[in-house]
ModelCIF file with pLDDT and N, C-alpha, C, O atoms, coordinates in Angstrom:
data_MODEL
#
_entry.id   MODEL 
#
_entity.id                         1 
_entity.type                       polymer 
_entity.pdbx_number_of_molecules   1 
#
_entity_poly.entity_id                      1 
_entity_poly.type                           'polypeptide(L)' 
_entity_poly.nstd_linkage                   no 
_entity_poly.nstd_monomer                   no 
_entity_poly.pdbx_seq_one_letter_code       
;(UNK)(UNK)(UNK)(UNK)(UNK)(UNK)(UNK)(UNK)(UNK)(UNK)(UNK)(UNK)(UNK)(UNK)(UNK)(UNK)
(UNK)(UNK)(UNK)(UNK)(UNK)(UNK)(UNK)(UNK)(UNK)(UNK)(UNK)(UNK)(UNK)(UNK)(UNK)(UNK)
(UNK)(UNK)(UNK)(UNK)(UNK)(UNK)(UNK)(UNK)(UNK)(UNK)(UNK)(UNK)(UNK)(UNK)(UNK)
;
_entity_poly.pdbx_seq_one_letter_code_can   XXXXXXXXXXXXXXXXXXXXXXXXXXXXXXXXXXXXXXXXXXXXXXX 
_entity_poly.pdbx_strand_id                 A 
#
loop_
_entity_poly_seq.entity_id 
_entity_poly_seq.num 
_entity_poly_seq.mon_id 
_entity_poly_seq.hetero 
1 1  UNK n 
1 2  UNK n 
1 3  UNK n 
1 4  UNK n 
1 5  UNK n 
1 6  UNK n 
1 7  UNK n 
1 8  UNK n 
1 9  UNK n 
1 10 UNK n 
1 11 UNK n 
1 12 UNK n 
1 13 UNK n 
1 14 UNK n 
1 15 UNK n 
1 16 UNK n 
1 17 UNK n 
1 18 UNK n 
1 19 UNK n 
1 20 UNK n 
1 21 UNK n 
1 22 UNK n 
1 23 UNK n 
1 24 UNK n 
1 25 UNK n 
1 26 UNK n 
1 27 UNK n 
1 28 UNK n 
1 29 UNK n 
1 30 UNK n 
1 31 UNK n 
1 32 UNK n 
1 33 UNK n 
1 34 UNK n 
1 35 UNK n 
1 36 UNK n 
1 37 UNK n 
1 38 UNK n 
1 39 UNK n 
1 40 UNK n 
1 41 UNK n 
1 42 UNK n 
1 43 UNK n 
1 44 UNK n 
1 45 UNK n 
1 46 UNK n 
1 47 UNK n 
#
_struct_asym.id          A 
_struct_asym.entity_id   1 
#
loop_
_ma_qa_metric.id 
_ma_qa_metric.mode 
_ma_qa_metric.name 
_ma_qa_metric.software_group_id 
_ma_qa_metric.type 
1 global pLDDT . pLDDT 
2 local  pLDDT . pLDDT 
#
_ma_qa_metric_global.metric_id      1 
_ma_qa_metric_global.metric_value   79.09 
_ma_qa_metric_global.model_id       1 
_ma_qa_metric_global.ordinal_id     1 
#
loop_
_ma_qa_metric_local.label_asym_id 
_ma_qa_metric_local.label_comp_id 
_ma_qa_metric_local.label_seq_id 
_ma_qa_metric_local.metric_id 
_ma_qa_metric_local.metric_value 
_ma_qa_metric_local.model_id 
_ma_qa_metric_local.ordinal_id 
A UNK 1  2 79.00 1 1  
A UNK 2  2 77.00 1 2  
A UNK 3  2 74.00 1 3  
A UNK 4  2 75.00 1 4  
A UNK 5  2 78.00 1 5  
A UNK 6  2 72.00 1 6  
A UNK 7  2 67.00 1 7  
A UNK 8  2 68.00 1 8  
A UNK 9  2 69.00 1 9  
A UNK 10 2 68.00 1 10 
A UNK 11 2 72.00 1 11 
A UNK 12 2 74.00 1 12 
A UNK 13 2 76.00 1 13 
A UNK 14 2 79.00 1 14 
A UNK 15 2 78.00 1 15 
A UNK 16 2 85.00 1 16 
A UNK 17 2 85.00 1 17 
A UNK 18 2 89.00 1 18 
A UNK 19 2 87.00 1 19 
A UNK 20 2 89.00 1 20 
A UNK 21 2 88.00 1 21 
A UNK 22 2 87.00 1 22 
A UNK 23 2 82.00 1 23 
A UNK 24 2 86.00 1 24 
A UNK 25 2 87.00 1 25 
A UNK 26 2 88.00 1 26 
A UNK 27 2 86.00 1 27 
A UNK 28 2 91.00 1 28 
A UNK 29 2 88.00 1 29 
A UNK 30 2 87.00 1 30 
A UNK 31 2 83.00 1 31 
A UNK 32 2 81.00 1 32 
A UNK 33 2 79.00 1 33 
A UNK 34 2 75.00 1 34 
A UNK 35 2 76.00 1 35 
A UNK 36 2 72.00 1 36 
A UNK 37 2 69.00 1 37 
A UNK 38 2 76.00 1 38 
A UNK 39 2 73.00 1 39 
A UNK 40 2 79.00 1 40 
A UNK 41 2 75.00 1 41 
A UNK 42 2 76.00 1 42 
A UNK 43 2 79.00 1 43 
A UNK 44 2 73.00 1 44 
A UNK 45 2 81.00 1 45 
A UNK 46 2 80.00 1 46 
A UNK 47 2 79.00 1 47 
#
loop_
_atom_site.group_PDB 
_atom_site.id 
_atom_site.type_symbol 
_atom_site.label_atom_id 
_atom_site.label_alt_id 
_atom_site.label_comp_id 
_atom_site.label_asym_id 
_atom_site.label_entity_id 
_atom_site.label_seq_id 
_atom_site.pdbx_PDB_ins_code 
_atom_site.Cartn_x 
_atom_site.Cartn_y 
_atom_site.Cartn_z 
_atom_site.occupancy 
_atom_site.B_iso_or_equiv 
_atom_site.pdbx_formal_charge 
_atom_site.auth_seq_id 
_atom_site.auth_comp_id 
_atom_site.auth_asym_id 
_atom_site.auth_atom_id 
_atom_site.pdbx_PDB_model_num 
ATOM 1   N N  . UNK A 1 1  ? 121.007 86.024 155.787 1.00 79.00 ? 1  UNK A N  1 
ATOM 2   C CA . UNK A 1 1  ? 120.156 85.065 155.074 1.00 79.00 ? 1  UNK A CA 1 
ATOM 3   C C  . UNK A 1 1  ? 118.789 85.688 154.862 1.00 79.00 ? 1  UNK A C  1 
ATOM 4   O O  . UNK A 1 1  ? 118.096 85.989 155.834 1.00 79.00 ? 1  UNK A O  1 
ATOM 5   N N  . UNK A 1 2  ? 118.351 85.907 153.510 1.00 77.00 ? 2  UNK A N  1 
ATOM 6   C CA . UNK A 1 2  ? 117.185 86.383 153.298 1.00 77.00 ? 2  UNK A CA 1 
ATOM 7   C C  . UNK A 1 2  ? 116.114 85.273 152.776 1.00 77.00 ? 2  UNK A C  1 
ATOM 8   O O  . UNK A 1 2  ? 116.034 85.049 151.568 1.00 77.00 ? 2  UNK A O  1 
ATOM 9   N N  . UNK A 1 3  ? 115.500 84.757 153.478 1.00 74.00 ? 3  UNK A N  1 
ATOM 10  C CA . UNK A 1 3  ? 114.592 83.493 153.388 1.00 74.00 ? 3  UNK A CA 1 
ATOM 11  C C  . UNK A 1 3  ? 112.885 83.988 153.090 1.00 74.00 ? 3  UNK A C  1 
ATOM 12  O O  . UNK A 1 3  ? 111.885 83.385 153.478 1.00 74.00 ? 3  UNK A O  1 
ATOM 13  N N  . UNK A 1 4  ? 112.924 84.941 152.490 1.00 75.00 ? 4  UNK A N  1 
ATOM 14  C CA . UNK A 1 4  ? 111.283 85.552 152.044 1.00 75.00 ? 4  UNK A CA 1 
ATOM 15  C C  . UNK A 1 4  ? 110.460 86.330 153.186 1.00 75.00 ? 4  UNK A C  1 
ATOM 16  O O  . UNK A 1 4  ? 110.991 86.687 154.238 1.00 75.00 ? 4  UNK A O  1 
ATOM 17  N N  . UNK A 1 5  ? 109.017 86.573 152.851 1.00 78.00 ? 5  UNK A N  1 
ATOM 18  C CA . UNK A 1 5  ? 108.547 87.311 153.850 1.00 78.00 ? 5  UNK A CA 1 
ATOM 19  C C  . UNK A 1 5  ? 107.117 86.297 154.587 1.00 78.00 ? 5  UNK A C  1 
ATOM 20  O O  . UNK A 1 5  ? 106.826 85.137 154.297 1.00 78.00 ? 5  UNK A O  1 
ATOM 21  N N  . UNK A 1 6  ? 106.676 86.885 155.230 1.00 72.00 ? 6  UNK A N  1 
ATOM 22  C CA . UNK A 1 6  ? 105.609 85.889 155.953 1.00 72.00 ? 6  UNK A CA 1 
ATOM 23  C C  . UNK A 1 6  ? 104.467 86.017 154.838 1.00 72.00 ? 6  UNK A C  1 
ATOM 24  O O  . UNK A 1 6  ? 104.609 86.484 153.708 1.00 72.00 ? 6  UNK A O  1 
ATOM 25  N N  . UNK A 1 7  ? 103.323 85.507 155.401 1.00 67.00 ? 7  UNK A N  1 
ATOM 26  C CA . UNK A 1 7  ? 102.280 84.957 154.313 1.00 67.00 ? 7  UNK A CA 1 
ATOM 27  C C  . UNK A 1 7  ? 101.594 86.285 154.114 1.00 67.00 ? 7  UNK A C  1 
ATOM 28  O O  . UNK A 1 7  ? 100.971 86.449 153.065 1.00 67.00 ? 7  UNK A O  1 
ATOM 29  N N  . UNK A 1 8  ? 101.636 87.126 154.893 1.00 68.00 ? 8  UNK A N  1 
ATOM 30  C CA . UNK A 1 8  ? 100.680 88.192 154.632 1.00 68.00 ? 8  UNK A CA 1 
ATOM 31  C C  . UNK A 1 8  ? 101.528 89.459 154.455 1.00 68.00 ? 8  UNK A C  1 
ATOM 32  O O  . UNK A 1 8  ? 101.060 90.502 154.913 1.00 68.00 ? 8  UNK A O  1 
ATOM 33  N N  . UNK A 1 9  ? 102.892 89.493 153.756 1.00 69.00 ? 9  UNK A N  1 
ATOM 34  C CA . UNK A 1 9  ? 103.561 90.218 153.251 1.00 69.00 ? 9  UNK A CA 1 
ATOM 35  C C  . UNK A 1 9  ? 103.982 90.949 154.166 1.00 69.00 ? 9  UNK A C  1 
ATOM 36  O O  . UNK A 1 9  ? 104.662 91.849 153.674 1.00 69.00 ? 9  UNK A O  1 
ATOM 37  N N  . UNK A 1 10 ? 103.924 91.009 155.162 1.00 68.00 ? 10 UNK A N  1 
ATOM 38  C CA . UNK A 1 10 ? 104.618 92.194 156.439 1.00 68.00 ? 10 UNK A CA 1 
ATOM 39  C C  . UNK A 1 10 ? 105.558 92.380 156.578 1.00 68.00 ? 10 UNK A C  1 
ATOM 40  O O  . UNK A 1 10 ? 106.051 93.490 156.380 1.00 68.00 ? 10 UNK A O  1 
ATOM 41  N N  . UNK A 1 11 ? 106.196 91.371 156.975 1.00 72.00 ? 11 UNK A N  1 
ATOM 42  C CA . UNK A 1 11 ? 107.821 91.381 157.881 1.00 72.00 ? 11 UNK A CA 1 
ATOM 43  C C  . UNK A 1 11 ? 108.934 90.003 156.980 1.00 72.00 ? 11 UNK A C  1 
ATOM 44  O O  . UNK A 1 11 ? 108.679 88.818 156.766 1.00 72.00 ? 11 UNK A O  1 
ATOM 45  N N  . UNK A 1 12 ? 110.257 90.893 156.617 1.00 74.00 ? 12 UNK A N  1 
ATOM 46  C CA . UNK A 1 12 ? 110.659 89.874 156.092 1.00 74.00 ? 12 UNK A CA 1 
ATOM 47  C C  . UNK A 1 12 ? 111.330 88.753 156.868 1.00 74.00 ? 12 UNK A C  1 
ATOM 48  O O  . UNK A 1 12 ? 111.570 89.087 158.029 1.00 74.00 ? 12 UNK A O  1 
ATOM 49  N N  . UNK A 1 13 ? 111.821 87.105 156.448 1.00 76.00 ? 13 UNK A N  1 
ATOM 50  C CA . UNK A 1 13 ? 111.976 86.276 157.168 1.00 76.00 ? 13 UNK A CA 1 
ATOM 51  C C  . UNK A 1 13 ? 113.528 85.957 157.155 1.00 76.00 ? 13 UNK A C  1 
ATOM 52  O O  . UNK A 1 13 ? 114.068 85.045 156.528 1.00 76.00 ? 13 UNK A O  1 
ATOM 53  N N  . UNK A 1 14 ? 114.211 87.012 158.081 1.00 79.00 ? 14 UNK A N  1 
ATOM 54  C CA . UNK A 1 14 ? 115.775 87.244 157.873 1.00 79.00 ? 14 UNK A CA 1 
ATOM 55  C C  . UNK A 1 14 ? 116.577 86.575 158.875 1.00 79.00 ? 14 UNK A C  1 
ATOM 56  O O  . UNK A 1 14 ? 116.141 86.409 160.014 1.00 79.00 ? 14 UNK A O  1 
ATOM 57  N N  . UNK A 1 15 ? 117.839 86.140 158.480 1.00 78.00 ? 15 UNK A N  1 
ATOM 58  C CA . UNK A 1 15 ? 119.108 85.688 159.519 1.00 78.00 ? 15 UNK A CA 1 
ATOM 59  C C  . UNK A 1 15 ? 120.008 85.974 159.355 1.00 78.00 ? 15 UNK A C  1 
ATOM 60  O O  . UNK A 1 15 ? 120.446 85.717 158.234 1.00 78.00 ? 15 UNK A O  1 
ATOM 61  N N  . UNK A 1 16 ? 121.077 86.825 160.503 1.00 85.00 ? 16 UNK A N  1 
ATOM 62  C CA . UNK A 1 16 ? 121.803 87.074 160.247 1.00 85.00 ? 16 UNK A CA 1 
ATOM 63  C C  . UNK A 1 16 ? 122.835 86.476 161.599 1.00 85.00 ? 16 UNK A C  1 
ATOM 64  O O  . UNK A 1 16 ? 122.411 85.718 162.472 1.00 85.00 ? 16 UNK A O  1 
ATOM 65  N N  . UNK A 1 17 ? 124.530 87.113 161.517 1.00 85.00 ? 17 UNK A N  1 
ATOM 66  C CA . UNK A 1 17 ? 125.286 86.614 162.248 1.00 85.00 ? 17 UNK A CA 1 
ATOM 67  C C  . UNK A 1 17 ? 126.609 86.571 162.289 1.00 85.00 ? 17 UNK A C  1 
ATOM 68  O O  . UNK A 1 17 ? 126.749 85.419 161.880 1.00 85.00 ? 17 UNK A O  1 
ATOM 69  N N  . UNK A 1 18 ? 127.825 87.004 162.497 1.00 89.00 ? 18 UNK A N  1 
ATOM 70  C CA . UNK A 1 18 ? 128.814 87.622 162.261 1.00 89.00 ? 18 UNK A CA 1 
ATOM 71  C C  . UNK A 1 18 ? 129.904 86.974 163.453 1.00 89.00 ? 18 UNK A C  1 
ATOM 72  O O  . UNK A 1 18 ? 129.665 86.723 164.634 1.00 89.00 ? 18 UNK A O  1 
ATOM 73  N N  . UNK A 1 19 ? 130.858 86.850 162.875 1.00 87.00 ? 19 UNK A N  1 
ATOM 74  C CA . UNK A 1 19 ? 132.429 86.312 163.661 1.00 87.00 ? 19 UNK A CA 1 
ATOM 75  C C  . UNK A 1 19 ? 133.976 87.222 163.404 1.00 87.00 ? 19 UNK A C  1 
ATOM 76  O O  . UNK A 1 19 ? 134.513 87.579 162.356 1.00 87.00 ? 19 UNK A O  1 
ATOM 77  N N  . UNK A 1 20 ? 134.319 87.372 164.613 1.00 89.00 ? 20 UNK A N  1 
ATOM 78  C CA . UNK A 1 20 ? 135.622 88.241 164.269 1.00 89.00 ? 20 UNK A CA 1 
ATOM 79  C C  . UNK A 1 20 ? 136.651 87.395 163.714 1.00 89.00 ? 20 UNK A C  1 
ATOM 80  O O  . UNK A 1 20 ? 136.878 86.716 164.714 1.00 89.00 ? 20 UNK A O  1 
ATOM 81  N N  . UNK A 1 21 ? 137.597 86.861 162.645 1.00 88.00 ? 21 UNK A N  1 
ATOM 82  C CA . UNK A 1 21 ? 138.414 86.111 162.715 1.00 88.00 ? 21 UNK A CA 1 
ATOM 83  C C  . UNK A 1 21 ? 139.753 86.711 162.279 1.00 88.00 ? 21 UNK A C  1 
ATOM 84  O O  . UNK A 1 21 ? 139.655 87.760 161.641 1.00 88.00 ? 21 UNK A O  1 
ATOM 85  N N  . UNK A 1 22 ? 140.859 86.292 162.480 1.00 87.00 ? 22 UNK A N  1 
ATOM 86  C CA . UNK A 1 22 ? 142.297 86.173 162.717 1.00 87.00 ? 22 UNK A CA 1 
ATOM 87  C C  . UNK A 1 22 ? 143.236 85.137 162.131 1.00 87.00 ? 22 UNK A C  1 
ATOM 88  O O  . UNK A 1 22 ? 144.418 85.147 162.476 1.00 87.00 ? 22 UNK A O  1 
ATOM 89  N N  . UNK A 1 23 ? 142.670 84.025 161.053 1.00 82.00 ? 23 UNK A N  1 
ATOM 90  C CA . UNK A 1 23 ? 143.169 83.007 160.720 1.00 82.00 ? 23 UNK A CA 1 
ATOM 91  C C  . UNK A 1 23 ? 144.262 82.126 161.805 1.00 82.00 ? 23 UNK A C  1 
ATOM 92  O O  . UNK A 1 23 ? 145.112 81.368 161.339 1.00 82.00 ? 23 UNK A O  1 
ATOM 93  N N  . UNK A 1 24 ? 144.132 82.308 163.029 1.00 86.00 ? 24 UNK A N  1 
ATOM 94  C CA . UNK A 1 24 ? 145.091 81.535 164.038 1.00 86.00 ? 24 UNK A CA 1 
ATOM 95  C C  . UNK A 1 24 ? 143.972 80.514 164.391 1.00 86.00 ? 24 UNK A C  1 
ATOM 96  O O  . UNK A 1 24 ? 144.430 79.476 164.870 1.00 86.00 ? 24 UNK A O  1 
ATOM 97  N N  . UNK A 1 25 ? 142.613 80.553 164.273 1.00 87.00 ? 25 UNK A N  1 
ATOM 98  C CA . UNK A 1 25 ? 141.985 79.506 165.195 1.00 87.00 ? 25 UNK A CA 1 
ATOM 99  C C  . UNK A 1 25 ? 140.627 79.350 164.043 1.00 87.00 ? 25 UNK A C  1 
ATOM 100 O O  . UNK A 1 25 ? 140.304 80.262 163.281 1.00 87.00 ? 25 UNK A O  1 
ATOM 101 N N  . UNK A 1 26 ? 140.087 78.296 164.095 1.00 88.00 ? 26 UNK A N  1 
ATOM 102 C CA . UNK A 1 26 ? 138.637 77.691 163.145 1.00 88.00 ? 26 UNK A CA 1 
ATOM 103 C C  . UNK A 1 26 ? 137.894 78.513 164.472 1.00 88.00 ? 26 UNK A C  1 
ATOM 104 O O  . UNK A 1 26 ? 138.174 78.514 165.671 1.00 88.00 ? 26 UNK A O  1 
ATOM 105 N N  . UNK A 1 27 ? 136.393 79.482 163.374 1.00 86.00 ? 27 UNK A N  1 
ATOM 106 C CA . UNK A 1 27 ? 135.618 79.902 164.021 1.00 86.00 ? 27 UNK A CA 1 
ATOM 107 C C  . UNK A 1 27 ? 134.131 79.494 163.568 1.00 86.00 ? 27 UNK A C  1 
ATOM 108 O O  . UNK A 1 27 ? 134.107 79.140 162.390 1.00 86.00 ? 27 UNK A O  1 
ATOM 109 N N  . UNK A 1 28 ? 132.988 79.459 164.160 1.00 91.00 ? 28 UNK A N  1 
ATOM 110 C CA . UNK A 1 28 ? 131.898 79.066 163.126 1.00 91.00 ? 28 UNK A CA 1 
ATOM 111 C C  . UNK A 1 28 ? 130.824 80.483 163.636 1.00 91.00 ? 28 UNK A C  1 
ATOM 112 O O  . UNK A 1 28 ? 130.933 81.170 164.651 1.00 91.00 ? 28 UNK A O  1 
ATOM 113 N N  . UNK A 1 29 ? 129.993 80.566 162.729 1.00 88.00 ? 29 UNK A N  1 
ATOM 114 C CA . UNK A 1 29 ? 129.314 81.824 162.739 1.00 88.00 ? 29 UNK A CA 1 
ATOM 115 C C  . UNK A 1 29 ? 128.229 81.344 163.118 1.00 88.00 ? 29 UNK A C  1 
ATOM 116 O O  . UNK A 1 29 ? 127.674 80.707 162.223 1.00 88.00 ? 29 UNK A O  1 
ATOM 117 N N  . UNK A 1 30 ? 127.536 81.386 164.331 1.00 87.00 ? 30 UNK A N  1 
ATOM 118 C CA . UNK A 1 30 ? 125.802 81.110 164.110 1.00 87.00 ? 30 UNK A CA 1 
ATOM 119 C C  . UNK A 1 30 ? 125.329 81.787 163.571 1.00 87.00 ? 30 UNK A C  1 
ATOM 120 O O  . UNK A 1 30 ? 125.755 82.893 163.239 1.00 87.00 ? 30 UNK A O  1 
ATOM 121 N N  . UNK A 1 31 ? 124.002 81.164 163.259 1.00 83.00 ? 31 UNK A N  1 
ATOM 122 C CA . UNK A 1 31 ? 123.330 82.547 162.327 1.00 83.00 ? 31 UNK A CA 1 
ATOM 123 C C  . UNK A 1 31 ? 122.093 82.247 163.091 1.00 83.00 ? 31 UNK A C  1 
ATOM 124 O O  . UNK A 1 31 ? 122.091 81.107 163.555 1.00 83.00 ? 31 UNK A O  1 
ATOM 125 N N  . UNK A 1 32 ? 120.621 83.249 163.450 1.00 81.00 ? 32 UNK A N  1 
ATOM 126 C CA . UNK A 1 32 ? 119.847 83.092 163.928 1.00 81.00 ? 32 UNK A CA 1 
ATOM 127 C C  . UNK A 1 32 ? 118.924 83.511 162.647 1.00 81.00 ? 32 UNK A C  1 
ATOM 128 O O  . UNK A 1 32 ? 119.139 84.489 161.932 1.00 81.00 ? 32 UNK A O  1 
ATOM 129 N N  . UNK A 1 33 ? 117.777 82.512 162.488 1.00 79.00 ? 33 UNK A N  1 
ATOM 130 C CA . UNK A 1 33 ? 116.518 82.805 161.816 1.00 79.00 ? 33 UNK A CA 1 
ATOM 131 C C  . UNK A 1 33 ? 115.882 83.298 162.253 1.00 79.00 ? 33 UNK A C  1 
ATOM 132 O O  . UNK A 1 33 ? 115.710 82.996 163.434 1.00 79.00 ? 33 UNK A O  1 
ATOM 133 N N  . UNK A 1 34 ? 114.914 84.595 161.588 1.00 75.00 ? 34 UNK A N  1 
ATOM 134 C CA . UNK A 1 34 ? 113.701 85.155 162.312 1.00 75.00 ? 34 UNK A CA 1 
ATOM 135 C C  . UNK A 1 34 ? 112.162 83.815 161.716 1.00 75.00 ? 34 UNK A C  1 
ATOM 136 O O  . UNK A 1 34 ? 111.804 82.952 160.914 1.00 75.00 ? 34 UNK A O  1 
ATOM 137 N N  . UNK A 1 35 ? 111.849 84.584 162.850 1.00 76.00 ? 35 UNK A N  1 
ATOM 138 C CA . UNK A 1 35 ? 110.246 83.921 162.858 1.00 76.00 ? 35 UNK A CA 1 
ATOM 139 C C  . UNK A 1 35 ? 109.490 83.362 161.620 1.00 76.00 ? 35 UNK A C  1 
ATOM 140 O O  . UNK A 1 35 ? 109.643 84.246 160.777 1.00 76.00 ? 35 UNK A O  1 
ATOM 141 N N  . UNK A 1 36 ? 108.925 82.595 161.190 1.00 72.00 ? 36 UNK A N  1 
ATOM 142 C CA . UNK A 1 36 ? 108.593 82.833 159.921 1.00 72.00 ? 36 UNK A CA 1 
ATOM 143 C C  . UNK A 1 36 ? 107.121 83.138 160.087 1.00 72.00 ? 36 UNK A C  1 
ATOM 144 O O  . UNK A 1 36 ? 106.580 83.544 159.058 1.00 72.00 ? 36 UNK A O  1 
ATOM 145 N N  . UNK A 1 37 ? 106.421 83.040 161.070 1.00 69.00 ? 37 UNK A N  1 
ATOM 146 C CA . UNK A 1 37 ? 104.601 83.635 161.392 1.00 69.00 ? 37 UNK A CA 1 
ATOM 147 C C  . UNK A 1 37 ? 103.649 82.412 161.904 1.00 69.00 ? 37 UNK A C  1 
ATOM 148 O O  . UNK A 1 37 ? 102.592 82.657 162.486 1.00 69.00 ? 37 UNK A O  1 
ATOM 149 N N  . UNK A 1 38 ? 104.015 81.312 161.694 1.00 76.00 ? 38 UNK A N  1 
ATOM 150 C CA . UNK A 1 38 ? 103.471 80.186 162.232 1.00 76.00 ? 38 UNK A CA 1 
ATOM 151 C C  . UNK A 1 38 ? 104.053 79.638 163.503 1.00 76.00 ? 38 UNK A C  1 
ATOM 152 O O  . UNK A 1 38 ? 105.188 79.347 163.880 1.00 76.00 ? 38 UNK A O  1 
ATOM 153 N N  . UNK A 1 39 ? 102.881 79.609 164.007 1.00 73.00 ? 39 UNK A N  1 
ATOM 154 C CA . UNK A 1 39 ? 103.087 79.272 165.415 1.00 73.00 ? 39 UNK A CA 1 
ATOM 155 C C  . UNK A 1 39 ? 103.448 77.663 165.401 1.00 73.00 ? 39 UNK A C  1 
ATOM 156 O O  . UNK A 1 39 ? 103.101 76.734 164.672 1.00 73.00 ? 39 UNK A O  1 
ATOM 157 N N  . UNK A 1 40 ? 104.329 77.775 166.576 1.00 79.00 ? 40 UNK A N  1 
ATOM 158 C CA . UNK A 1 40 ? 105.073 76.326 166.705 1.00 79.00 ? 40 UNK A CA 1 
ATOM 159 C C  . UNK A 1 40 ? 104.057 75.079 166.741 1.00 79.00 ? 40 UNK A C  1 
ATOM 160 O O  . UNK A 1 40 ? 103.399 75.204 167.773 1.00 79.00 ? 40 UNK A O  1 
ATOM 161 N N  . UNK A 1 41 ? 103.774 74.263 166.244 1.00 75.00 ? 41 UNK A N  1 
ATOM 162 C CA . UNK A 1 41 ? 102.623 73.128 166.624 1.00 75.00 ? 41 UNK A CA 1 
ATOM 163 C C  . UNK A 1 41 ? 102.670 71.447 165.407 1.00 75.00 ? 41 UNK A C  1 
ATOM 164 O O  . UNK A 1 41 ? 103.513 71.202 164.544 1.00 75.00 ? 41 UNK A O  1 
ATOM 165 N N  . UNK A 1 42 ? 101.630 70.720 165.750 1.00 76.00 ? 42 UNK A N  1 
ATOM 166 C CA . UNK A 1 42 ? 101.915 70.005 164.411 1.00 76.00 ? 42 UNK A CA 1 
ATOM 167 C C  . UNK A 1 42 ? 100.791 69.984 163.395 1.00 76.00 ? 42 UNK A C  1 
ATOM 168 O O  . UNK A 1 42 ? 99.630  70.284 163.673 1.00 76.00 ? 42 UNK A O  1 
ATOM 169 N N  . UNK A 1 43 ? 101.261 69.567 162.067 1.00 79.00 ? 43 UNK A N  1 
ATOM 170 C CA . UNK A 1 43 ? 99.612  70.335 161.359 1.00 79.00 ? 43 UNK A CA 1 
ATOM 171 C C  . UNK A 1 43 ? 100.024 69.040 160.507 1.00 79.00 ? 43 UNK A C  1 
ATOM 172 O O  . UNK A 1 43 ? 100.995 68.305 160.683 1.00 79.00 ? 43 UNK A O  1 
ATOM 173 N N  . UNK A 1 44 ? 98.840  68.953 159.364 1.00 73.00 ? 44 UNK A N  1 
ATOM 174 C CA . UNK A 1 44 ? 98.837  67.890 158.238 1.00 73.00 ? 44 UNK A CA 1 
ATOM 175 C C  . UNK A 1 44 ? 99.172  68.358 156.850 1.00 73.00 ? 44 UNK A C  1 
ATOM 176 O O  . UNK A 1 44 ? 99.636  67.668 155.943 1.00 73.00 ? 44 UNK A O  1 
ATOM 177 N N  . UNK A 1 45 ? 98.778  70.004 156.813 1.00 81.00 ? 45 UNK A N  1 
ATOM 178 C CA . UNK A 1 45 ? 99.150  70.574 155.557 1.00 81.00 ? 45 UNK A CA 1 
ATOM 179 C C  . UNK A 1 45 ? 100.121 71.451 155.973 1.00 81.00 ? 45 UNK A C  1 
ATOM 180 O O  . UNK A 1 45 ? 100.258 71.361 157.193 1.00 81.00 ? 45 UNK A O  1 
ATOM 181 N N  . UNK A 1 46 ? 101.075 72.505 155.324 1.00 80.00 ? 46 UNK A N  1 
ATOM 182 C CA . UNK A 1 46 ? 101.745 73.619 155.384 1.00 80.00 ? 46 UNK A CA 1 
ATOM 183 C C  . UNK A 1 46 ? 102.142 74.455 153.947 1.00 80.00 ? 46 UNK A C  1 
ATOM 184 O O  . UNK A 1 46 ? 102.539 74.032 152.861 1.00 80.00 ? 46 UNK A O  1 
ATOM 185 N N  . UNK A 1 47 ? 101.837 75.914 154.464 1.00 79.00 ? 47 UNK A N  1 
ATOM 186 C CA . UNK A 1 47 ? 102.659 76.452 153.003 1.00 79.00 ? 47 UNK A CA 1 
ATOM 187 C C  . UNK A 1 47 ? 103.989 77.248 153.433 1.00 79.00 ? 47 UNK A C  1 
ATOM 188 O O  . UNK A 1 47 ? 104.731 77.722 152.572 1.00 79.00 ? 47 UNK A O  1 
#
């Protein structure tokens, strides 16, 4: 998953995540998001 880069162009904001399957059994893939640069908190505006 390529979800853009942070606000100050550095690092892009990627997820990825992968499953072996065999069609004998339902598998689900997590996928992990990277960071997007904002720190966890609550705000009134956002970009």
């Amino acid at each position: 998953v390529n979800s853009g880069v942070k606000k100050d162009g550095s690092t892009a904001i990627n997820g990825s995540g992968s499953q072996s399957v065999d069609g004998s059994a339902d598998k689900t893939i997590a996928v992990t998001l990277g960071d997007s640069g904002v720190a966890a908190g609550t705000y009134s505006a956002v970009q």
